[in-house]
Protein backbone atom coordinates (compact mmCIF):
# COMPACT_ATOMS: atom_id res chain seq x y z
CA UNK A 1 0.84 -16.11 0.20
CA UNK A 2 -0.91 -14.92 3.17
CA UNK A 3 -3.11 -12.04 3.19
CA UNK A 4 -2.65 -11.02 7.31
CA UNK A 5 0.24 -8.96 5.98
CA UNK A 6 1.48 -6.90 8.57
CA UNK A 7 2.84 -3.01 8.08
CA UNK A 8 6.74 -3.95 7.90
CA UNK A 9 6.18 -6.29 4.97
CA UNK A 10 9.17 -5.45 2.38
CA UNK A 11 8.15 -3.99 -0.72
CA UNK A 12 8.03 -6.65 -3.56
CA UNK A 13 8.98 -5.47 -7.44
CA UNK A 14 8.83 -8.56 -9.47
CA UNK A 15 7.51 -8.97 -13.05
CA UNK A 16 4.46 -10.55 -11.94
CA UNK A 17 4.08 -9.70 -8.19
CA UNK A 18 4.21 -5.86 -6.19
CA UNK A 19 3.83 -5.25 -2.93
CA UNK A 20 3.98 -1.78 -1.58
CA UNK A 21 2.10 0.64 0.94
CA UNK A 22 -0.63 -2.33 1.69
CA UNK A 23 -1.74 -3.10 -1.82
CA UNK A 24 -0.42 -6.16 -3.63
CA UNK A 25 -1.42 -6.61 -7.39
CA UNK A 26 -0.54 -10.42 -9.04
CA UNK A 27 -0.71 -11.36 -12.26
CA UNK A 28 -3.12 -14.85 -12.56
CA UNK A 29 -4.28 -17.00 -15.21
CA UNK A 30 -7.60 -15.48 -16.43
CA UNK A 31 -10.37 -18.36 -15.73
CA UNK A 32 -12.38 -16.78 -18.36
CA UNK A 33 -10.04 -16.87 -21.45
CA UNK A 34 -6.33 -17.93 -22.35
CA UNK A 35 -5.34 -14.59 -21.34
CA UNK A 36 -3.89 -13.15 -18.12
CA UNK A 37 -5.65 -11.13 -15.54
CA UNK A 38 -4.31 -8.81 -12.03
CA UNK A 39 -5.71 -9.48 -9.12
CA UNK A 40 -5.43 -6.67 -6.86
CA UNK A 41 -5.94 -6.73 -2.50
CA UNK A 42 -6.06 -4.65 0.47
CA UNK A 43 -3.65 -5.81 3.43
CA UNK A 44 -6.70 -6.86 5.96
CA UNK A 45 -9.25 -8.05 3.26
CA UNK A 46 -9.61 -11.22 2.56
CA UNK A 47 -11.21 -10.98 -0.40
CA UNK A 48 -9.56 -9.12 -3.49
CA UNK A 49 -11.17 -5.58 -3.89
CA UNK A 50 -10.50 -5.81 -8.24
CA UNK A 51 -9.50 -8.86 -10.46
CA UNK A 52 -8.80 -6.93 -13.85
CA UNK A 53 -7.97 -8.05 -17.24
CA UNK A 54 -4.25 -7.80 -18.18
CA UNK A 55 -1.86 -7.88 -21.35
CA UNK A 56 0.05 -10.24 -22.95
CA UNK A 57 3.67 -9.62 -23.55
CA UNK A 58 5.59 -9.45 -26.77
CA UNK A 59 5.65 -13.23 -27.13
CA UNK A 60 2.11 -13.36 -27.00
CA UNK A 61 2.27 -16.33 -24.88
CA UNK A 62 3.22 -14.43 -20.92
CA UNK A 63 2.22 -11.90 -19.28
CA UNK A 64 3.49 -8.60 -19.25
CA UNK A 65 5.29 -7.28 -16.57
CA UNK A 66 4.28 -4.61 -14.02
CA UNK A 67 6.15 -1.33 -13.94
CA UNK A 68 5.11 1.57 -11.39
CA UNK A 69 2.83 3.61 -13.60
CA UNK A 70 0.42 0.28 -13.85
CA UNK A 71 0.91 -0.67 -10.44
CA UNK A 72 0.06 3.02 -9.43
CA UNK A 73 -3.20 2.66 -11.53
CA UNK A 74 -4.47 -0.35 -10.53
CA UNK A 75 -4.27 0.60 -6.53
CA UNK A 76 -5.97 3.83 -7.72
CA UNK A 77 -8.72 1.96 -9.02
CA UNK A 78 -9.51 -0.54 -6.15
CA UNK A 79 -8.99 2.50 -3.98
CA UNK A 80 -12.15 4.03 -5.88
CA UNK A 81 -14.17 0.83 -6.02
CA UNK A 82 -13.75 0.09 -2.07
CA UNK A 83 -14.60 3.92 -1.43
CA UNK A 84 -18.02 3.62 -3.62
CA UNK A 85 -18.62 0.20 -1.95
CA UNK A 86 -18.44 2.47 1.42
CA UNK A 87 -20.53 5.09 0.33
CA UNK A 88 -23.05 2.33 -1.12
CA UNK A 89 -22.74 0.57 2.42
CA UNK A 90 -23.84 3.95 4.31
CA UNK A 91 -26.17 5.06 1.94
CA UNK A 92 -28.27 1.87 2.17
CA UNK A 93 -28.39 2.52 6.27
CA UNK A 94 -29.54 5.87 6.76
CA UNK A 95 -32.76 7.16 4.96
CA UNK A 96 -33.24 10.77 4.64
CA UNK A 97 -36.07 13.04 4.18
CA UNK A 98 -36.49 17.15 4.21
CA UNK A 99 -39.52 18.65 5.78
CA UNK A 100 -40.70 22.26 5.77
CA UNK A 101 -42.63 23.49 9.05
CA UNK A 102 -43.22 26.98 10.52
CA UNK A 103 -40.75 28.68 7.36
CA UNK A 104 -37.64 26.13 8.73
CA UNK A 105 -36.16 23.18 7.14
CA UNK A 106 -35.23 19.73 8.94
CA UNK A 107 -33.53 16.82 7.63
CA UNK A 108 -35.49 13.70 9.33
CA UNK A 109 -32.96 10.74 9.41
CA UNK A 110 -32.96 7.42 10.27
CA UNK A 111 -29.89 5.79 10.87
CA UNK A 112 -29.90 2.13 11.12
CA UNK A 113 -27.05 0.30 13.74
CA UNK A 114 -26.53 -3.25 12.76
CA UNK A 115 -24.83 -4.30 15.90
CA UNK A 116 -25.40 -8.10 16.43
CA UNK A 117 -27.09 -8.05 19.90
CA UNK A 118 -28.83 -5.15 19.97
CA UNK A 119 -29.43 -3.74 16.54
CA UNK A 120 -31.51 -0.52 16.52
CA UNK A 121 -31.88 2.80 14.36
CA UNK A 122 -31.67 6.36 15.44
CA UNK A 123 -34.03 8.87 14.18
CA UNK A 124 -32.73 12.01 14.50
CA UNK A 125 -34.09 15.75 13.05
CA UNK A 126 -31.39 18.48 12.04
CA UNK A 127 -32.47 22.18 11.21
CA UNK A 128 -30.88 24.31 9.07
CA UNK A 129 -27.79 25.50 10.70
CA UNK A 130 -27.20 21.85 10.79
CA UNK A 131 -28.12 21.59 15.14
CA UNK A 132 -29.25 18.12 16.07
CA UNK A 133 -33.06 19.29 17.46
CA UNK A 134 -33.86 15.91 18.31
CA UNK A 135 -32.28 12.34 18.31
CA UNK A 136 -34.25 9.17 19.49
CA UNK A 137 -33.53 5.30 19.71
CA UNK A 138 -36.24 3.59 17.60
CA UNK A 139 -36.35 -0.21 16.99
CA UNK A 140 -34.62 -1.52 14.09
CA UNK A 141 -37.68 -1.87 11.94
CA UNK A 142 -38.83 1.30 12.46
CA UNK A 143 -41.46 2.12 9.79
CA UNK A 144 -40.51 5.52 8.02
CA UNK A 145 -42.30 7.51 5.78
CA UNK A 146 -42.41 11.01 4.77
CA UNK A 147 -46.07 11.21 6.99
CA UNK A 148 -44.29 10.20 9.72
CA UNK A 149 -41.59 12.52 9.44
CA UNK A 150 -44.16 15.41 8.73
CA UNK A 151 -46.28 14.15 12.06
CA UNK A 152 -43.30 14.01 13.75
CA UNK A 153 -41.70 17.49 13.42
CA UNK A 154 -45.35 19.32 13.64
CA UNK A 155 -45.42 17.16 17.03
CA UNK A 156 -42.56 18.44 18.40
CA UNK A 157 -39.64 16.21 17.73
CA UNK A 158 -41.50 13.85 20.49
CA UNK A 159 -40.81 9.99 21.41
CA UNK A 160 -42.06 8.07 18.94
């Protein structure tokens, strides 16, 4: 089955396949044990975003099958871990410090832009109303550290 599903895919309902509003979950053999496990994707990922342990049936032998309320809980799920994986992503490019000068605060930022030709960062200083005072380009391995961000807004907001 492909994963470069596109929008007008038919919804799928079987016991051990759903398809519906971009997320597919499928019941697979869990590599780990004799049990069975879901494997849950994104329409445009190639990669699943959650491979999760699942029941046996009554038999003890097959799987159980999906019914909406599992289905709904599962895409629920991956939906949280691809929105922490975001958050992670963003977190880890843009460092963040608060400095005090003259009785106002700034937020100091650097933002790093991983573009492939011409990565850079942007260091930027925001008061407390939340205006943008100052916003420069600055190579991508800028050095930052809190004495540079306290040099920098007692200088002015200047070109570094």
């Amino acid at each position: 089955m492909s994963d470069e599903r596109t929008p007008t895919e038919p919804e799928v309902m079987e016991p051990t396949f759903w398809r519906k509003n971009g997320w597919s979950a499928r019941v697979i053999k869990n590599e780990d044990d004799d049990g069975w496990a879901v494997e849950i994707r994104k329409q445009g990922l190639s990669e699943p975003v959650l491979i999760s342990p699942w029941v046996m049936g009554r038999d003890k032998k097959n799987p159980k099958p999906f019914d909406a309320t599992a289905f709904a809980t599962f895409v629920k799920t991956a939906s949280e871990v691809l929105d922490r994986s975001a958050r992670q992503r963003e977190q880890s490019m843009v460092k963040k410090l608060s400095i005090a000068w003259e009785g106002l605060w700034y937020e100091v930022r650097l933002e790093l832009v991983p573009d492939e030709y011409d990565p850079h960062a942007l260091l930027s200083a925001i008061d407390d109303a939340g205006a943008t005072v100052a916003k420069h380009r600055v190579a991508a391995n800028f050095k930052f550290t809190r004495d540079f961000a306290n040099q920098w807004v007692r200088g002015g907001f200047s070109e570094p």
